[in-house]
Protein backbone atom coordinates (compact mmCIF):
# COMPACT_ATOMS: atom_id res chain seq x y z
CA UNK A 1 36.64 -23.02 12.63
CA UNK A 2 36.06 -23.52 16.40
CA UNK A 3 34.55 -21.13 18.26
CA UNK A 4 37.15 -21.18 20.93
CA UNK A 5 41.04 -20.84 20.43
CA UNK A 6 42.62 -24.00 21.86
CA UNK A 7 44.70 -23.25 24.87
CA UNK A 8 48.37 -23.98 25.62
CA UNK A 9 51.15 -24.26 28.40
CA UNK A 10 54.51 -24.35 27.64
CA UNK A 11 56.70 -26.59 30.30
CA UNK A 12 59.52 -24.43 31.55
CA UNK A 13 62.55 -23.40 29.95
CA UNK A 14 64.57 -20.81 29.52
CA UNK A 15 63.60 -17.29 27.33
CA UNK A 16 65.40 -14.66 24.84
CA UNK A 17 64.09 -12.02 23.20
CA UNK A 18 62.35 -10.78 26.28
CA UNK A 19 59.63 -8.15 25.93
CA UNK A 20 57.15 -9.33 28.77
CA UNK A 21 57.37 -6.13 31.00
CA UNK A 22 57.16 -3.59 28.50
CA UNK A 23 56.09 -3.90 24.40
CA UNK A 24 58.08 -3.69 21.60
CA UNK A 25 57.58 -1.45 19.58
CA UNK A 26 60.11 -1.90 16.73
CA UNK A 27 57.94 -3.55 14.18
CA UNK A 28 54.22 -2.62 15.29
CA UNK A 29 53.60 0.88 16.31
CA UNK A 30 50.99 -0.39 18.76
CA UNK A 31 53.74 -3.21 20.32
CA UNK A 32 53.46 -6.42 21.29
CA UNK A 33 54.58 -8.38 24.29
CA UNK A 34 56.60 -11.17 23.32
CA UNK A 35 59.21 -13.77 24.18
CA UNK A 36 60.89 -17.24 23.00
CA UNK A 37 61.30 -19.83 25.02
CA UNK A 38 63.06 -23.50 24.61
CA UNK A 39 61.37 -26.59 25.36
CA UNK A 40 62.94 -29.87 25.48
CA UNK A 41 62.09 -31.97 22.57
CA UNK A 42 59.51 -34.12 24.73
CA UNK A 43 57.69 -31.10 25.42
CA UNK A 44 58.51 -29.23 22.00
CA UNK A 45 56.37 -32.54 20.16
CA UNK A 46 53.47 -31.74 22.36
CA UNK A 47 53.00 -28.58 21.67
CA UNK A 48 53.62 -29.19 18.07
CA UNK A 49 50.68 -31.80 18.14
CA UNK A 50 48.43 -29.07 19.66
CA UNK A 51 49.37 -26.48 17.25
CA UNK A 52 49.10 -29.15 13.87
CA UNK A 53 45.41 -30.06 15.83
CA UNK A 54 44.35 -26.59 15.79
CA UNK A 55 45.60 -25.81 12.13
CA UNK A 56 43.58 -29.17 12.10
CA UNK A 57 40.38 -28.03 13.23
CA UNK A 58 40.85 -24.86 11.49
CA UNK A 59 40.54 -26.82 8.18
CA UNK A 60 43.94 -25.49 7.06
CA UNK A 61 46.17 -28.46 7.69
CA UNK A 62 46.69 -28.84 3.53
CA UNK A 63 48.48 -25.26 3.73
CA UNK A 64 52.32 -26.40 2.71
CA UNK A 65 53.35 -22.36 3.39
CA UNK A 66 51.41 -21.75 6.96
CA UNK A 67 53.89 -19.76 9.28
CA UNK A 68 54.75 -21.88 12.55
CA UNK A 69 55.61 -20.31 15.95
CA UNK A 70 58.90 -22.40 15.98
CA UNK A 71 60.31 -21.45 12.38
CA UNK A 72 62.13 -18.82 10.79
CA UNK A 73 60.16 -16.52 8.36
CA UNK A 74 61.98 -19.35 5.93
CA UNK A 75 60.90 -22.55 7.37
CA UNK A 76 63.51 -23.32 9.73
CA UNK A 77 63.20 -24.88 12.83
CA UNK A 78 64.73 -22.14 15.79
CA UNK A 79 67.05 -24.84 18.07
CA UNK A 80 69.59 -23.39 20.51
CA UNK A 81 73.32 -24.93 20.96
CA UNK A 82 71.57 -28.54 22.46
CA UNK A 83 69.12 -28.85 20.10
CA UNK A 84 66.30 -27.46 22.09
CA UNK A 85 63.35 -26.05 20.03
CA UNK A 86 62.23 -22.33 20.50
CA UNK A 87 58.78 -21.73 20.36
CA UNK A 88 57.77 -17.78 19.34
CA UNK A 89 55.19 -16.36 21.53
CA UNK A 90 53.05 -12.87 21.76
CA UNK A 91 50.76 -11.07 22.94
CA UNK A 92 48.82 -7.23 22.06
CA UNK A 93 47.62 -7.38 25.69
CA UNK A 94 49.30 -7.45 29.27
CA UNK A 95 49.85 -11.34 30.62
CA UNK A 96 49.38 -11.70 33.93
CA UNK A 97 52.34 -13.09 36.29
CA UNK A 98 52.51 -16.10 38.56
CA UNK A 99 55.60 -16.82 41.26
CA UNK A 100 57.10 -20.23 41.30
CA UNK A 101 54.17 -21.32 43.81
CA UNK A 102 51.65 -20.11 41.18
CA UNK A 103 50.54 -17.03 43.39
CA UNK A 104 49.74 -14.08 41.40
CA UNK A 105 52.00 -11.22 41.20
CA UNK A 106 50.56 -7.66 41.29
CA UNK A 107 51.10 -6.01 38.38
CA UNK A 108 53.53 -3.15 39.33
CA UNK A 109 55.56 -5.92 41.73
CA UNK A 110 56.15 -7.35 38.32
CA UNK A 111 60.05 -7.70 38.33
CA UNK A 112 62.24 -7.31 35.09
CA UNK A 113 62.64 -10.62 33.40
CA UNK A 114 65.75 -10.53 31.68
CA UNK A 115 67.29 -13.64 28.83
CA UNK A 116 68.26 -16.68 30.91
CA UNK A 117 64.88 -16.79 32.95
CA UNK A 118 62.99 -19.78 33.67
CA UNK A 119 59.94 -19.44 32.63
CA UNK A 120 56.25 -21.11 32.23
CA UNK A 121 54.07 -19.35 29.57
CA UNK A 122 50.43 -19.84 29.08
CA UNK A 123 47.42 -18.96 26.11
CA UNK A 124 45.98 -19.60 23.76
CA UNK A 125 46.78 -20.99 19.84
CA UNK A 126 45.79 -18.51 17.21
CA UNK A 127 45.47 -19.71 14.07
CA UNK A 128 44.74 -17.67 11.11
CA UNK A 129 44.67 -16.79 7.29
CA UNK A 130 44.17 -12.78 6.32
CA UNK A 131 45.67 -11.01 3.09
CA UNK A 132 47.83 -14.06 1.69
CA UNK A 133 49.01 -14.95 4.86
CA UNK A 134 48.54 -17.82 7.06
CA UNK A 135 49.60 -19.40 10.24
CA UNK A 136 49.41 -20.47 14.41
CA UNK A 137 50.38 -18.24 16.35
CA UNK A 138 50.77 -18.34 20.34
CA UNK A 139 49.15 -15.88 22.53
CA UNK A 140 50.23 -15.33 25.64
CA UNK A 141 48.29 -14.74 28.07
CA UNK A 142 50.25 -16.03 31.63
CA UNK A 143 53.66 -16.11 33.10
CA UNK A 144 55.21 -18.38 35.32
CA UNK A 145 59.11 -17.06 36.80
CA UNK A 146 60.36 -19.86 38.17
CA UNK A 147 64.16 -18.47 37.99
CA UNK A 148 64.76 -14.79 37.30
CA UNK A 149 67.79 -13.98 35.37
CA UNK A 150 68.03 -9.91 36.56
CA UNK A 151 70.55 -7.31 35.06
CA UNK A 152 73.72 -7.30 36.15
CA UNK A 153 74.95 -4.40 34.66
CA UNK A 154 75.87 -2.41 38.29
CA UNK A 155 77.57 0.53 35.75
CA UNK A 156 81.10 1.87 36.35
CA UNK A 157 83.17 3.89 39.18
CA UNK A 158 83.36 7.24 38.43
CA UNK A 159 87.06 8.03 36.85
CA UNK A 160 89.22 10.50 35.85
CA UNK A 161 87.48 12.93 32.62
CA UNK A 162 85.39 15.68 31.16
CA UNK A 163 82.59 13.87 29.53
CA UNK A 164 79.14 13.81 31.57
CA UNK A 165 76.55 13.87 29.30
CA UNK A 166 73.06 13.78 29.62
CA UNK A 167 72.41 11.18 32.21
CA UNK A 168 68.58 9.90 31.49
CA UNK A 169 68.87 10.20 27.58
CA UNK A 170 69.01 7.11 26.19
CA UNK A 171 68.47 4.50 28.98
CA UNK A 172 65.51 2.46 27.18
CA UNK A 173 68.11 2.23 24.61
CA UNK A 174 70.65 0.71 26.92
CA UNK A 175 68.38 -1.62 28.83
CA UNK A 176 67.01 -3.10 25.37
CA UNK A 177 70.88 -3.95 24.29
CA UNK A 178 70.95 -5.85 28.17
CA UNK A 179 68.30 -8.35 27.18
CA UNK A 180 69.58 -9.87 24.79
């Protein structure tokens, strides 16, 4: 195996399943960053290639059952309405965020990247085999916004009632339903 993971840069395209300014924390108690995003099938071959190069390299390439960042836990190739493949990427550690001109962003100007953005990503391609398992994974380590898709959830007018409730219960639960 190579000493250093091969790195990658997605072109742009547009991302669901947006945890990028906050980890989730659903399936790993220590969360992940994370995010798909679509890439055109010019791009989506490319970054196959690199991917198959580093399983490759890795000397796993004879694995028929190695997990892919762009399938389904059963094989299946994620493609959105136009055929676009998704490519799965993650992270344990904080990326670091880039405007459209490629200026970094200071962390706490970091703005809330909601589903619909345009987005570059950058890292690196893990590839790996531990208990049984095996697979490529990509790491992100950079973010490019070239669009921002923001909430637009601007609430309700007050109207005519007795229920108030407890105003700040709840809201992580609310803005997790928005991103999606």
């Amino acid at each position: 195996m190579a000493n250093s993971k091969p790195k990658f840069q997605t072109d742009l395209g547009y991302v669901r399943y947006v945890y990028l300014n906050r980890k989730d924390t659903e399936f790993k108690e220590d969360g992940e960053y994370k995010v798909q995003i679509n890439q055109d099938k010019k791009a989506a071959e490319a970054l196959k290639t690199k991917v198959h190069e580093a399983i490759k390299d890795a000397g796993m390439d004879g694995n028929k059952k190695i997990q892919l960042p762009w399938q389904t836990g059963a094989g299946e190739d994620i493609v959105d309405d136009e055929g676009k493949l998704f490519f799965k990427c993650r992270s344990a550690y904080d990326p670091k965020f880039y405007n459209k001109d490629g200026n970094p962003i200071v962390p706490s100007k970091v703005p809330a990247i909601w589903a619909g953005s345009v987005l570059r990503i950058g890292g690196m391609i893990n590839v790996y085999k531990n208990s049984g398992n095996a697979g490529a994974s990509l790491l992100i380590n950079k973010v490019q916004i070239s669009t921002l898709v923001e909430s637009a959830d601007n609430g309700f007018d007050a109207v005519d009632g007795e229920f108030i409730g407890d105003l700040d219960e709840g809201m992580d639960q609310i803005e997790d339903a928005a991103r999606f």
